[in-house]
Protein backbone atom coordinates (compact mmCIF):
# COMPACT_ATOMS: atom_id res chain seq x y z
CA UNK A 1 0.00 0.00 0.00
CA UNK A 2 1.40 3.20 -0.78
CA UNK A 3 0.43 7.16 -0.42
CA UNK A 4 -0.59 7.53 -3.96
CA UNK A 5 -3.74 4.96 -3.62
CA UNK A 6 -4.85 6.72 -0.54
CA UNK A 7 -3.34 5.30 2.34
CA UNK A 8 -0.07 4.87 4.14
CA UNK A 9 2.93 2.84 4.24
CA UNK A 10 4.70 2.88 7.38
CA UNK A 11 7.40 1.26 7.10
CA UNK A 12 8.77 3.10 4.39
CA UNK A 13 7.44 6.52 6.03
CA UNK A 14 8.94 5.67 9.10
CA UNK A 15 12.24 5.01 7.17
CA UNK A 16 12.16 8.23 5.50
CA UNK A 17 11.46 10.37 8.32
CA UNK A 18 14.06 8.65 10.50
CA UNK A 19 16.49 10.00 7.85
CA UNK A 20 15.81 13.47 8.84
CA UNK A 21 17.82 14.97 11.07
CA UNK A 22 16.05 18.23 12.27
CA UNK A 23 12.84 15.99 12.68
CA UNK A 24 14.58 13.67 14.89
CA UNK A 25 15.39 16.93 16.86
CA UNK A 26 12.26 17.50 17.28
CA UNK A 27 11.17 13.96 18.31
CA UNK A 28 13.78 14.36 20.85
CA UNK A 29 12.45 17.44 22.00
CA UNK A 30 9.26 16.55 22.11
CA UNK A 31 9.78 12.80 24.09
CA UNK A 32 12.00 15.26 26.64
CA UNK A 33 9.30 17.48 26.99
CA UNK A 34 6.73 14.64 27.51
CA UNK A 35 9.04 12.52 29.65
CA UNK A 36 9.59 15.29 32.49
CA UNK A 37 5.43 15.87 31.84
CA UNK A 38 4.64 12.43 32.60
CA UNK A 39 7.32 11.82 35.65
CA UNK A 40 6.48 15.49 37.22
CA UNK A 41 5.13 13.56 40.24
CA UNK A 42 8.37 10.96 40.84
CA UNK A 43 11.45 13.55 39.44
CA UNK A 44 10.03 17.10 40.87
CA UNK A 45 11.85 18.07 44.18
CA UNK A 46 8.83 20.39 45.32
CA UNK A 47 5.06 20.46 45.17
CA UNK A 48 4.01 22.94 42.56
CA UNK A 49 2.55 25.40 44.85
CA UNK A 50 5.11 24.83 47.98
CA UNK A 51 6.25 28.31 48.80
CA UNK A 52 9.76 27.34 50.37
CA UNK A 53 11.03 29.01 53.74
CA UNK A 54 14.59 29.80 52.33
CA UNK A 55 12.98 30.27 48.35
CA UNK A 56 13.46 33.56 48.67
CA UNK A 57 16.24 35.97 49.70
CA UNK A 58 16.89 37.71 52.86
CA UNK A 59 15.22 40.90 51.01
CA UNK A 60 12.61 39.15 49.57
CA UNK A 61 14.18 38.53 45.86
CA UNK A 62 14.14 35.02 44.03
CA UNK A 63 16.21 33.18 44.08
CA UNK A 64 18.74 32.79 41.00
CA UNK A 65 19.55 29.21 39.46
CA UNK A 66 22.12 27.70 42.10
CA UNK A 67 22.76 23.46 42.80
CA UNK A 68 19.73 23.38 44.70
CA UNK A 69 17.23 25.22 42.43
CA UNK A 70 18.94 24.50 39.25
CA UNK A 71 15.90 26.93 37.38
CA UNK A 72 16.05 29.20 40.35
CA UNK A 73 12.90 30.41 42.50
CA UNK A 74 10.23 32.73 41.59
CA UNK A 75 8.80 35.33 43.69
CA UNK A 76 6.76 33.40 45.97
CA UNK A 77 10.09 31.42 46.43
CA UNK A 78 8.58 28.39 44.70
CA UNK A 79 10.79 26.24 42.57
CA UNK A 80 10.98 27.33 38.93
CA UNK A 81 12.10 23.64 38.17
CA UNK A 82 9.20 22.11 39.46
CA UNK A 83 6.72 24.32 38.02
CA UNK A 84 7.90 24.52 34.44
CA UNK A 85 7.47 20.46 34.95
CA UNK A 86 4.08 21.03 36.25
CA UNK A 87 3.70 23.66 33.34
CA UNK A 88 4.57 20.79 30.96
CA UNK A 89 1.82 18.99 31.50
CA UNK A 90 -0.73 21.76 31.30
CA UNK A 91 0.60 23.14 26.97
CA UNK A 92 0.10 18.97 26.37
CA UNK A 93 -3.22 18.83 27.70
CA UNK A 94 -4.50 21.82 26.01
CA UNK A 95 -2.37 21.11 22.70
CA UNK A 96 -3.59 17.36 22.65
CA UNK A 97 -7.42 18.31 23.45
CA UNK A 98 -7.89 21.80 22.00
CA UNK A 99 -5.92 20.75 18.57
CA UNK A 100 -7.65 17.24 18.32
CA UNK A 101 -11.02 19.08 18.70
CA UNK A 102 -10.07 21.53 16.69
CA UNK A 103 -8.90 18.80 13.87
CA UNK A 104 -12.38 16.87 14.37
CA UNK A 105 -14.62 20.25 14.05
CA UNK A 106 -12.46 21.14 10.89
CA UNK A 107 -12.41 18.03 9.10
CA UNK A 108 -16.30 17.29 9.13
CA UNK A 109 -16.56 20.42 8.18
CA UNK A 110 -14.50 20.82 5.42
CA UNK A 111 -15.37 16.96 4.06
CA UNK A 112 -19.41 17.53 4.47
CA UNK A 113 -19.35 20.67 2.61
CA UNK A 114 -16.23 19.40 -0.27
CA UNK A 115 -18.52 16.40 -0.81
CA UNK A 116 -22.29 17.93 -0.71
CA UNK A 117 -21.44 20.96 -2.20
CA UNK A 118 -24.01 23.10 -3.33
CA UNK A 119 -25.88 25.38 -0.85
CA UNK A 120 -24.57 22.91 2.34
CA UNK A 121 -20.94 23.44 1.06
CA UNK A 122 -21.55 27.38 0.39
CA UNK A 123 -22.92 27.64 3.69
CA UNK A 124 -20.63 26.04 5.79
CA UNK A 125 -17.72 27.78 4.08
CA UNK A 126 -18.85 31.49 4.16
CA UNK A 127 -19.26 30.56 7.88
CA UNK A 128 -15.67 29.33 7.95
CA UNK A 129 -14.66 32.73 6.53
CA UNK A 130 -16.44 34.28 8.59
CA UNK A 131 -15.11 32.93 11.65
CA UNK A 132 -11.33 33.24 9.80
CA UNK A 133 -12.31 36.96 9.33
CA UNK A 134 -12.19 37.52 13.21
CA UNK A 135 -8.03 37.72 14.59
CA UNK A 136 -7.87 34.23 16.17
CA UNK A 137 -6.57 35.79 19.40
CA UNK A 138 -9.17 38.63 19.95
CA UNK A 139 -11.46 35.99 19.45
CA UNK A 140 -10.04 33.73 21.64
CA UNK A 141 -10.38 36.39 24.39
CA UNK A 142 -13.55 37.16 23.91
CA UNK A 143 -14.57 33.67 24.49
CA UNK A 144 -12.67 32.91 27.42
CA UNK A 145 -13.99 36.44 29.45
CA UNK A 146 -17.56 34.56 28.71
CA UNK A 147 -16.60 31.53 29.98
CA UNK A 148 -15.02 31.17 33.71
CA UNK A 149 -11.25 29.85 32.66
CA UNK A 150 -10.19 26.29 33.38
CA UNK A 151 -8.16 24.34 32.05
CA UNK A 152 -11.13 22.19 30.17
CA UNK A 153 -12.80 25.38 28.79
CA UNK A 154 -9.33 27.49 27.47
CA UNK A 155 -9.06 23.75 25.42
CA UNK A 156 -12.49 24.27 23.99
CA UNK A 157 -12.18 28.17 23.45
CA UNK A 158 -8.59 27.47 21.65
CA UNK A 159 -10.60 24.63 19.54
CA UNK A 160 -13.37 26.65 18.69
CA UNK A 161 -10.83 29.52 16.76
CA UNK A 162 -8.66 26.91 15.40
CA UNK A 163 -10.66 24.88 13.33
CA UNK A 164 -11.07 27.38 10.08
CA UNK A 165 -7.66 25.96 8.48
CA UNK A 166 -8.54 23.02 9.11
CA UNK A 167 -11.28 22.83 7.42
CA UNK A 168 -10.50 25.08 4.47
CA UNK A 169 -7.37 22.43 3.29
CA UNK A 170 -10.02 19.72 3.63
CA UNK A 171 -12.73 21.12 1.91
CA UNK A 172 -10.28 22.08 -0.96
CA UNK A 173 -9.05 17.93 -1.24
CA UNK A 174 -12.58 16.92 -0.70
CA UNK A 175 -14.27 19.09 -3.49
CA UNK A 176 -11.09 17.60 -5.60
CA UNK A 177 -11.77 13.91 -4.47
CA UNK A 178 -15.32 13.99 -5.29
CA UNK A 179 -14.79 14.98 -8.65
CA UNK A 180 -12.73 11.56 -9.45
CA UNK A 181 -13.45 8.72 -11.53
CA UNK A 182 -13.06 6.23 -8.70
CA UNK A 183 -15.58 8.12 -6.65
CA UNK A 184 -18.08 8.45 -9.76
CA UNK A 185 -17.40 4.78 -10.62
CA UNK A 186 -18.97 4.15 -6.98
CA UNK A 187 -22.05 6.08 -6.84
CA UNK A 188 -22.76 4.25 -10.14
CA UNK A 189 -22.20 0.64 -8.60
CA UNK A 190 -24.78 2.45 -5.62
CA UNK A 191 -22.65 2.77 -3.02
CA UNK A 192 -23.86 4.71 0.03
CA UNK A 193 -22.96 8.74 0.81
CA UNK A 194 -21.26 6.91 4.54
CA UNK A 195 -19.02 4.45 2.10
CA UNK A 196 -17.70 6.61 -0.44
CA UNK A 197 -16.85 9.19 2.21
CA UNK A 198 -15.14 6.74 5.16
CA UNK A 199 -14.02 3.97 2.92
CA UNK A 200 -12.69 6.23 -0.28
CA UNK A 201 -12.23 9.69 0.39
CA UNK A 202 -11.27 9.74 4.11
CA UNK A 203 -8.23 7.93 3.63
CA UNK A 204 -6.84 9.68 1.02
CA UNK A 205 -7.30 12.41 3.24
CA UNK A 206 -5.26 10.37 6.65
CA UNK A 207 -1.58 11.87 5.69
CA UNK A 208 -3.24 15.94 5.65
CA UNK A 209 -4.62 15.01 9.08
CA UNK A 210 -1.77 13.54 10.64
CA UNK A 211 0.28 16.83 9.19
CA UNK A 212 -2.41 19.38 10.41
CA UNK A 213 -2.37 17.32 13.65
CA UNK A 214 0.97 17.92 14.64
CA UNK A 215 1.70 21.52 13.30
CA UNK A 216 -1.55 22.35 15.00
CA UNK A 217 0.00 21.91 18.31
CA UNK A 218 2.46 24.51 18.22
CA UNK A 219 -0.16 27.11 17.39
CA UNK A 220 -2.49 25.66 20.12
CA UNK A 221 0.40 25.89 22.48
CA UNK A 222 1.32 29.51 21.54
CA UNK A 223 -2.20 30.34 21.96
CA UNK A 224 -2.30 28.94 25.63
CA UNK A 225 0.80 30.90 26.42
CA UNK A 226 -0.75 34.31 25.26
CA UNK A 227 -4.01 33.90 26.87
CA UNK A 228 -2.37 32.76 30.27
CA UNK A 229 0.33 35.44 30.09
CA UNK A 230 -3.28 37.93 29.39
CA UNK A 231 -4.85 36.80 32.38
CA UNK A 232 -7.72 35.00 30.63
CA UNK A 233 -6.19 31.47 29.84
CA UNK A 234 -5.17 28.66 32.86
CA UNK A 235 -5.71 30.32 36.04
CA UNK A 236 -3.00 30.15 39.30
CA UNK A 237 -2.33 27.91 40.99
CA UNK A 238 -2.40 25.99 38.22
CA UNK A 239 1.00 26.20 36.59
CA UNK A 240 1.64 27.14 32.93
CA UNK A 241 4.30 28.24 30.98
CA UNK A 242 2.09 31.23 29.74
CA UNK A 243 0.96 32.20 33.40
CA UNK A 244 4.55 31.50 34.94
CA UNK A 245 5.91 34.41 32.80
CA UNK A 246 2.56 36.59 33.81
CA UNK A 247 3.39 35.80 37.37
CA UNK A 248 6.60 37.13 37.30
CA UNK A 249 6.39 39.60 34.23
CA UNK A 250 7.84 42.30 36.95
CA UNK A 251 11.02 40.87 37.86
CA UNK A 252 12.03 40.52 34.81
CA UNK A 253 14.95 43.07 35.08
CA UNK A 254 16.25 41.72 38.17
CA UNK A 255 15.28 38.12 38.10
CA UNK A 256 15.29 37.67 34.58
CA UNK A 257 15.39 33.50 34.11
CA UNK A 258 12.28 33.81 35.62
CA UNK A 259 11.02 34.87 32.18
CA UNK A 260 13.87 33.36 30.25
CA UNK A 261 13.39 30.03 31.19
CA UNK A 262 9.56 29.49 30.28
CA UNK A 263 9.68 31.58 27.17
CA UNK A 264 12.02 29.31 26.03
CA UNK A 265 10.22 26.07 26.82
CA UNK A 266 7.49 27.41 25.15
CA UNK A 267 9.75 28.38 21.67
CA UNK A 268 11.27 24.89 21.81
CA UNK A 269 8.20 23.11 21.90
CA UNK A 270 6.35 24.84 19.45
CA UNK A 271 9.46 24.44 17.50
CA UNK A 272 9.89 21.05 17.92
CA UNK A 273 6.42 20.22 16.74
CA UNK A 274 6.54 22.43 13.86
CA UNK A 275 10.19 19.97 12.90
CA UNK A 276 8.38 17.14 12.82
CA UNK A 277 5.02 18.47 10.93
CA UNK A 278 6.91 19.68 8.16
CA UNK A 279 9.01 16.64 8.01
CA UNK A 280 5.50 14.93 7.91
CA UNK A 281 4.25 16.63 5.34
CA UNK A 282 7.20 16.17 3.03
CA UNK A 283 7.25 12.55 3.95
CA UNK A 284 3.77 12.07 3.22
CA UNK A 285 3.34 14.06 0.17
CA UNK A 286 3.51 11.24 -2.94
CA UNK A 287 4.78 14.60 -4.99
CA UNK A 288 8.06 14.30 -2.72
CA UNK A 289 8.77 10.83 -3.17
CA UNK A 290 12.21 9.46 -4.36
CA UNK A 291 13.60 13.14 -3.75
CA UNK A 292 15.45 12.16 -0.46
């Protein structure tokens, strides 16, 4: 089975990528990322929210990086360390969800109105530019002042903005699908609206997922960072990368890995993921095949 019939080959994918060295970066990146996420509980040296006796200096100040608090403190005197662990597995959580949702919402979309067409397909699309004609972040903040913020509802208000792109690259494969001999030759044999579009067009359609899937999760992180940095994304004591650097925002002259350090676990994630998507997407194009 290969790309060009509609589905994938694995193996050979697999191979491919493997041979790539900035994706394997970002695989690295990523496991590391996930790894201290998962093991938070068992490798952290603090609770999250433990405000330490000696965290903080004689005047008040955090602490800088040392051998005990390799990250430093922040200006509660909690451990940066621990929290940017914590913080881990808050951008997953909301990445995962919020870009999975988003990826669902987007490809009915975009496959209903491809395949229908008509007045379904011109409706659902001038509502997906509509919703693209609103900045993604203003909207985003909008929604989450309705809503009270949690971690649960900043995934759904970050899925609810992200789904446009989504389902504008599917529409424009579906609407190109439908129009194919194979898919013709189907509806003449009577096959059902449910078979043509899970058992023909949907799998040609599996590699465009998988590369919106993971790209996706770098914007849905960045996302979470700005609206927790604003105030209006995951709320303290809950830790976040976005919120650590709100937290601290004014020591940022004087204690300045205290804005350092999660702006750059934020960069390297979204980074990371972005690595592998477009690795992805030039493994799993058939156009790029034989070319490396």
């Amino acid at each position: 089975m290969t790309v060009a019939d509609g589905s994938l080959a694995p193996p050979s994918a697999l191979r491919r990528l493997m041979r790539r060295k900035l994706a394997l970066l970002g695989l690295a990146l990523i496991a590391l990322v996930v790894a201290g996420a998962a093991l938070a509980p068992w490798i952290a040296p603090y609770a999250p929210d433990e405000q330490l006796f000696d965290g903080l200096t004689l005047e008040g100040a955090p602490l800088p990086p040392d051998a005990r608090f390799i990250f430093g403190t922040d200006l509660l005197g909690r451990d940066l360390f621990t929290r940017i662990l914590y913080g881990a597995q808050t951008s997953l959580v909301i990445g995962v969800v919020a870009n999975g949702l988003a990826l669902v919402i987007g490809t009915l979309v975009g496959i209903t109105a491809g395949y229908f067409r008509g007045w379904i397909g011109a409706a659902l699309m001038r509502f997906t530019d509509l919703m693209m004609a609103f900045p993604a972040l203003l909207l985003a903040i909008c929604l989450a002042a309705i809503f009270q913020p949690s971690l649960w509802i900043v995934a759904m208000v970050i899925a609810l903005v992200n789904w446009v792109q989504a389902a504008r690259v599917i529409y424009t494969e579906t609407s190109s699908l439908a129009t194919r001999d194979f898919i013709a030759a189907e509806r003449t044999l009577g096959a059902g609206t449910g078979r043509i579009l899970f058992r023909h067009i949907l799998p040609h359609l599996v590699p465009t997922i998988i590369v919106w899937g993971t790209l996706g999760i770098s914007t849905t992180v960045l996302l979470e960072a700005t609206l927790s940095f604003l105030g209006v994304g995951v709320q303290p004591p809950t830790p976040s990368w976005g919120n650590i650097i709100f937290e601290n925002q004014t020591w940022f002259q004087t204690a300045p890995w205290l804005v350092f350090i999660p702006g750059a676990a934020i960069i390297l994630l979204a980074l990371a993921f972005n690595l592998v998507g477009d690795a992805l997407r030039d493994v799993l194009d058939p156009t790029q095949r034989g070319r490396d």
